[in-house]
C-alpha atoms as a PDB file:
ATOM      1  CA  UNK A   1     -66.650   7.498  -6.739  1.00  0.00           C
ATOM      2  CA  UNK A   2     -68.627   4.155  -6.335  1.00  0.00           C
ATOM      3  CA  UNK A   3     -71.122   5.265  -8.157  1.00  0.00           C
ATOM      4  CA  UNK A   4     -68.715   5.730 -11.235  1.00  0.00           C
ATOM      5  CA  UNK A   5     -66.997   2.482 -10.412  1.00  0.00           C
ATOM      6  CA  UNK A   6     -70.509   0.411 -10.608  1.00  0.00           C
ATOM      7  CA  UNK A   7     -71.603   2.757 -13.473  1.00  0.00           C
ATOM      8  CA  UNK A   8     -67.808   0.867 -15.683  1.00  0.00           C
ATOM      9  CA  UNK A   9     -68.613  -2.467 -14.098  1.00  0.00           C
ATOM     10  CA  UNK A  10     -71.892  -1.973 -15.936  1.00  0.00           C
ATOM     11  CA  UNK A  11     -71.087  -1.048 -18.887  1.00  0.00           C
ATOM     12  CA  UNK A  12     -68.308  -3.095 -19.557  1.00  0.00           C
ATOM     13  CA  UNK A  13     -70.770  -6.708 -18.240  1.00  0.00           C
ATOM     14  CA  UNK A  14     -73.012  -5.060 -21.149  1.00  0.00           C
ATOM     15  CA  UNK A  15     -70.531  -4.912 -23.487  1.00  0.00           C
ATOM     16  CA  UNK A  16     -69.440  -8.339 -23.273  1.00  0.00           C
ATOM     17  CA  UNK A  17     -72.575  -9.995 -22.979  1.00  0.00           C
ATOM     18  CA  UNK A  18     -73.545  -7.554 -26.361  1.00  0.00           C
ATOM     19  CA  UNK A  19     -70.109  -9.621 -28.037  1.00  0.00           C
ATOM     20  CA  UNK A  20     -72.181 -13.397 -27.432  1.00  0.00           C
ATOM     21  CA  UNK A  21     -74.344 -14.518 -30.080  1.00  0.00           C
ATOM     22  CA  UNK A  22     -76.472 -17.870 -28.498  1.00  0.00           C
ATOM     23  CA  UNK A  23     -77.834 -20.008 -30.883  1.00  0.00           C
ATOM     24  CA  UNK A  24     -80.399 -23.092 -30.312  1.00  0.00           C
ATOM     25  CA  UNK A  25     -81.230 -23.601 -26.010  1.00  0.00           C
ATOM     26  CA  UNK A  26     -79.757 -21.917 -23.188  1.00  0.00           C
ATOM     27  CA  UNK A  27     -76.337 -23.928 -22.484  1.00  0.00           C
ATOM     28  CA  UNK A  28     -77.093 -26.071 -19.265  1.00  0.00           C
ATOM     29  CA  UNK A  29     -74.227 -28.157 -18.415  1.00  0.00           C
ATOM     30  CA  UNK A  30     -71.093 -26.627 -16.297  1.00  0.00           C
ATOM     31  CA  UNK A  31     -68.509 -28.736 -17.188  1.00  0.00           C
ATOM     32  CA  UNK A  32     -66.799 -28.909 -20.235  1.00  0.00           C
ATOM     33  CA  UNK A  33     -65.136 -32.093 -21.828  1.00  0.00           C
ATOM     34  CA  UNK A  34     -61.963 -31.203 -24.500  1.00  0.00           C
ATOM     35  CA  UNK A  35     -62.459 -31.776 -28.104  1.00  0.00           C
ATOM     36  CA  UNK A  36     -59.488 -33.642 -27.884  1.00  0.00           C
ATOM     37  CA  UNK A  37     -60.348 -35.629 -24.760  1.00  0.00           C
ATOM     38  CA  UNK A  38     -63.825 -36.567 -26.954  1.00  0.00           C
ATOM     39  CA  UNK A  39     -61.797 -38.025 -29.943  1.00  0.00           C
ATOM     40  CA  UNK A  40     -59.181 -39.971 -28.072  1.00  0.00           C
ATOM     41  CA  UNK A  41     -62.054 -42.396 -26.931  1.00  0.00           C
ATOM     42  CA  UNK A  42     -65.122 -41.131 -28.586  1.00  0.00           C
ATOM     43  CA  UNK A  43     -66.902 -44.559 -27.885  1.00  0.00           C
ATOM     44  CA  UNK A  44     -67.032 -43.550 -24.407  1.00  0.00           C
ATOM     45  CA  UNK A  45     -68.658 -39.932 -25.133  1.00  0.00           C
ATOM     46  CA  UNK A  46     -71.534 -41.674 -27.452  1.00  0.00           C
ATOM     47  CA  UNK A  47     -75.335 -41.140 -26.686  1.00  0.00           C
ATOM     48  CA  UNK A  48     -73.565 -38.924 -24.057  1.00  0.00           C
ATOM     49  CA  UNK A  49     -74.568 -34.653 -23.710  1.00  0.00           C
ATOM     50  CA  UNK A  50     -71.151 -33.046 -23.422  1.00  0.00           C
ATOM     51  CA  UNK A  51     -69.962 -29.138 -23.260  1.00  0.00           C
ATOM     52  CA  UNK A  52     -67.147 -28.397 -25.691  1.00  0.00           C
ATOM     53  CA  UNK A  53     -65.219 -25.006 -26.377  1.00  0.00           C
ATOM     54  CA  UNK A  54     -62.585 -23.831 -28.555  1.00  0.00           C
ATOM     55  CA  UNK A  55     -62.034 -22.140 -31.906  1.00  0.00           C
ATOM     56  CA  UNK A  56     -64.242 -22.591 -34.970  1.00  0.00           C
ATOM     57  CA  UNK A  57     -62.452 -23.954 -37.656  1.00  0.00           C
ATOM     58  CA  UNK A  58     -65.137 -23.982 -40.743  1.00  0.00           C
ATOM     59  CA  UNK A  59     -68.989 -23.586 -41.281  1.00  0.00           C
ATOM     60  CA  UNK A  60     -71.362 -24.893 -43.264  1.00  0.00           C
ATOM     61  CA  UNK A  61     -71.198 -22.128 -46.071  1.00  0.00           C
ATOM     62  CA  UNK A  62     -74.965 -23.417 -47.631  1.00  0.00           C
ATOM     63  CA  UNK A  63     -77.082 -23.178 -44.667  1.00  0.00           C
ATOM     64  CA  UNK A  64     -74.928 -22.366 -41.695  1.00  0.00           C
ATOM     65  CA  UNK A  65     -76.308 -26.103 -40.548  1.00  0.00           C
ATOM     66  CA  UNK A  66     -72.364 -27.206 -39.210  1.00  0.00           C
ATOM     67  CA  UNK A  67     -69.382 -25.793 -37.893  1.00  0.00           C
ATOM     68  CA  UNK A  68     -65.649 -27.635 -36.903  1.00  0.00           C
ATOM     69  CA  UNK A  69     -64.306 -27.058 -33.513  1.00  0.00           C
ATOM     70  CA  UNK A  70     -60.867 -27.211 -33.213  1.00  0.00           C
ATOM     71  CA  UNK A  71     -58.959 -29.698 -30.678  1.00  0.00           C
ATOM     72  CA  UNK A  72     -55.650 -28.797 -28.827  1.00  0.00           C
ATOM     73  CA  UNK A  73     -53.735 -30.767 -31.368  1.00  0.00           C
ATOM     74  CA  UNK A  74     -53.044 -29.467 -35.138  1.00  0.00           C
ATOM     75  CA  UNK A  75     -55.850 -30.584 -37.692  1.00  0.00           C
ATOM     76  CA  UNK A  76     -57.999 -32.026 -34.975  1.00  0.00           C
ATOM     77  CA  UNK A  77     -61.562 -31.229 -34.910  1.00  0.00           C
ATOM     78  CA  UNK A  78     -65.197 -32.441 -34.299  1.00  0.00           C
ATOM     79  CA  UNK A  79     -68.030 -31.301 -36.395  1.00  0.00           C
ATOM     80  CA  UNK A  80     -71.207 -29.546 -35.005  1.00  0.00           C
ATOM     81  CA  UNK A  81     -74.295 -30.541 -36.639  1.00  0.00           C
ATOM     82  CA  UNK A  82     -77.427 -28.834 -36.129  1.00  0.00           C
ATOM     83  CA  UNK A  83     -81.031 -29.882 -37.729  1.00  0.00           C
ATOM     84  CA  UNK A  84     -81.540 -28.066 -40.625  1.00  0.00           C
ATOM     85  CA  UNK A  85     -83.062 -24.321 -39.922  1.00  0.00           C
ATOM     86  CA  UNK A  86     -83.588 -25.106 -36.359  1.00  0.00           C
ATOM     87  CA  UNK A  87     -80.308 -23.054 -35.773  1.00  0.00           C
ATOM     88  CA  UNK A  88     -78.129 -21.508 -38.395  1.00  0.00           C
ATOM     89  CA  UNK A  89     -74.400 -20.927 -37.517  1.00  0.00           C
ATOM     90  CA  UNK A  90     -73.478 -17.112 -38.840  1.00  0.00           C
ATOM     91  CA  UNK A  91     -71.022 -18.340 -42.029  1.00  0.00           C
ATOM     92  CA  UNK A  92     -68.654 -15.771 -40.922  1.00  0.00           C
ATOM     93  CA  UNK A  93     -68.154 -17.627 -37.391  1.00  0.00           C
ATOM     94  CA  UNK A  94     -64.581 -19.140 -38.773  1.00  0.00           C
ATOM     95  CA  UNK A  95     -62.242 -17.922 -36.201  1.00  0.00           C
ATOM     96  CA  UNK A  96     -64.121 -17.203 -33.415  1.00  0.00           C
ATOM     97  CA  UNK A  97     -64.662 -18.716 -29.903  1.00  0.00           C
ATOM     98  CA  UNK A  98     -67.683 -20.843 -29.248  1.00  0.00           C
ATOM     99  CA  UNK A  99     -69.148 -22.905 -26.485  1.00  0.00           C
ATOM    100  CA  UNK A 100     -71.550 -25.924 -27.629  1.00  0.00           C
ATOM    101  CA  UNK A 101     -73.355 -28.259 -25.936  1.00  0.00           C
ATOM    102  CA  UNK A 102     -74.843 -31.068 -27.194  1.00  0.00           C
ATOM    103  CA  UNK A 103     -74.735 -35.141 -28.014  1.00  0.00           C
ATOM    104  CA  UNK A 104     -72.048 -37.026 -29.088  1.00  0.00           C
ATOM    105  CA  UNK A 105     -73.053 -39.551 -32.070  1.00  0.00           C
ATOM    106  CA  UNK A 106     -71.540 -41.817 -34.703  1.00  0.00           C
ATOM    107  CA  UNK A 107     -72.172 -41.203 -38.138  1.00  0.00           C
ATOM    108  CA  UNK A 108     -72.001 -44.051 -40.901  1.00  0.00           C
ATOM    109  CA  UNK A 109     -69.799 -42.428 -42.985  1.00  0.00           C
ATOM    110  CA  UNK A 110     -70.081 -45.242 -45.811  1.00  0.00           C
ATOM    111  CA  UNK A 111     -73.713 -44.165 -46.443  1.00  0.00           C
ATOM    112  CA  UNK A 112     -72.859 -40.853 -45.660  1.00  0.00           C
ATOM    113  CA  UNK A 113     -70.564 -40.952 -48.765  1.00  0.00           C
ATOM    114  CA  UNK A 114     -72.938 -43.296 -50.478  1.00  0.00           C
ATOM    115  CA  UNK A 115     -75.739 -40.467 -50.174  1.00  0.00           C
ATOM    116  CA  UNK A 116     -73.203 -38.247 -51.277  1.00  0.00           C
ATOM    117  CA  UNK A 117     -72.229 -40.165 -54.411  1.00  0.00           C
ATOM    118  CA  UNK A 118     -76.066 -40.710 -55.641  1.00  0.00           C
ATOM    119  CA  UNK A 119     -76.595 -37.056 -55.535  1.00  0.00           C
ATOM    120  CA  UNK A 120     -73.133 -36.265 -57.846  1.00  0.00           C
ATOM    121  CA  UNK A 121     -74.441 -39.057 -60.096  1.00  0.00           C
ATOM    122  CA  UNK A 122     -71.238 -41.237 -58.832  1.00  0.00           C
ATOM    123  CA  UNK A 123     -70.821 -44.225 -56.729  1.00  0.00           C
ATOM    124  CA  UNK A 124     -67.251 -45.506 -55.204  1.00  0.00           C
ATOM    125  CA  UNK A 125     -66.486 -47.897 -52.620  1.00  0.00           C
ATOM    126  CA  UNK A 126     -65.343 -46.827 -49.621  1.00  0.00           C
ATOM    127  CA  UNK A 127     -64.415 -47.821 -46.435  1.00  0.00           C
ATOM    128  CA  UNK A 128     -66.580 -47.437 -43.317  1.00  0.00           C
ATOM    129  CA  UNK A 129     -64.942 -45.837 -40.444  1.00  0.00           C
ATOM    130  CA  UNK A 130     -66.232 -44.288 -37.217  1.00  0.00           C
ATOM    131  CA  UNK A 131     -66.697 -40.622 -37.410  1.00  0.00           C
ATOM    132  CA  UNK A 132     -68.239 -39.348 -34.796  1.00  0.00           C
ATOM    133  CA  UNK A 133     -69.581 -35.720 -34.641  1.00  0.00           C
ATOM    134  CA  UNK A 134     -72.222 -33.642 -31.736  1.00  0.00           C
ATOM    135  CA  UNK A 135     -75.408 -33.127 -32.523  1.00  0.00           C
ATOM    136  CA  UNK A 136     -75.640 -29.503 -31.363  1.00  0.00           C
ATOM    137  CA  UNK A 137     -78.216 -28.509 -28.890  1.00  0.00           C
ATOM    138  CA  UNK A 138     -77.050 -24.887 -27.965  1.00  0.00           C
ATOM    139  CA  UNK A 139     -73.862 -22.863 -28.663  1.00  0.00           C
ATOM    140  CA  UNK A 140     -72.693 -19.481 -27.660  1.00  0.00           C
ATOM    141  CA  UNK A 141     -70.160 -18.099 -30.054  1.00  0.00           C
ATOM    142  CA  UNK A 142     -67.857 -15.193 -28.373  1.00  0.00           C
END
């Protein structure tokens, strides 16, 4: 009977671990920090490695080099970015669970746009406001 009892126990730690995809370096940090908790004073979070979890929201389509984690609240999320081909989110990853550790950052989001604009043969004035994303390090998704 214990033998039959380890033998499920086995199989079913195999099974789950068979369910997680890890992408980039082993995760390292224990405790996690809410998406949410992040964006209600990113300021404090920037330069800083954090461990986020939740629900992906959208991924980069192209080359799988982003994905949006949700926040607790409805339409929050922070954006994932990864160097190009170092790691490359599955695109059908919308919807699942994922853990993600990495650094929190603030992107210029006027020359973001700005780059964006030169390569649609367009420029627009825009505002610059703080956006501030995670440069992604290691993720796990469930």
């Amino acid at each position: 009977m214990k033998k039959l009892i380890v033998l499920v126990l086995l199989l079913a730690v195999a099974f789950v671990k068979a369910e997680e995809e890890k992408f980039g370096k082993a995760i390292t940090l224990k405790e996690k920090t809410s998406v949410s908790t992040i964006l209600s004073d990113p300021s404090v979070y920037d330069g800083k490695e954090v461990l986020v979890e939740g629900t992906i929201v959208d991924v980069c389509q192209e080359m799988g080099c982003w994905l949006d984690v949700a926040g607790a609240k409805e339409g929050e999320k922070i954006r994932v970015k990864v160097t190009d081909g170092e790691i490359v989110f599955p695109k059908d990853g919308k919807g699942k669970a994922v853990l993600v550790e990495g650094v929190v950052y603030k992107v210029d989001t006027k020359a973001a746009m700005e780059h964006k604009d030169k390569k649609e043969g367009e420029h627009d004035e825009c505002e610059t406001t703080a956006v501030y994303q995670i440069k992604g390090l290691g993720a796990v998704i469930k």
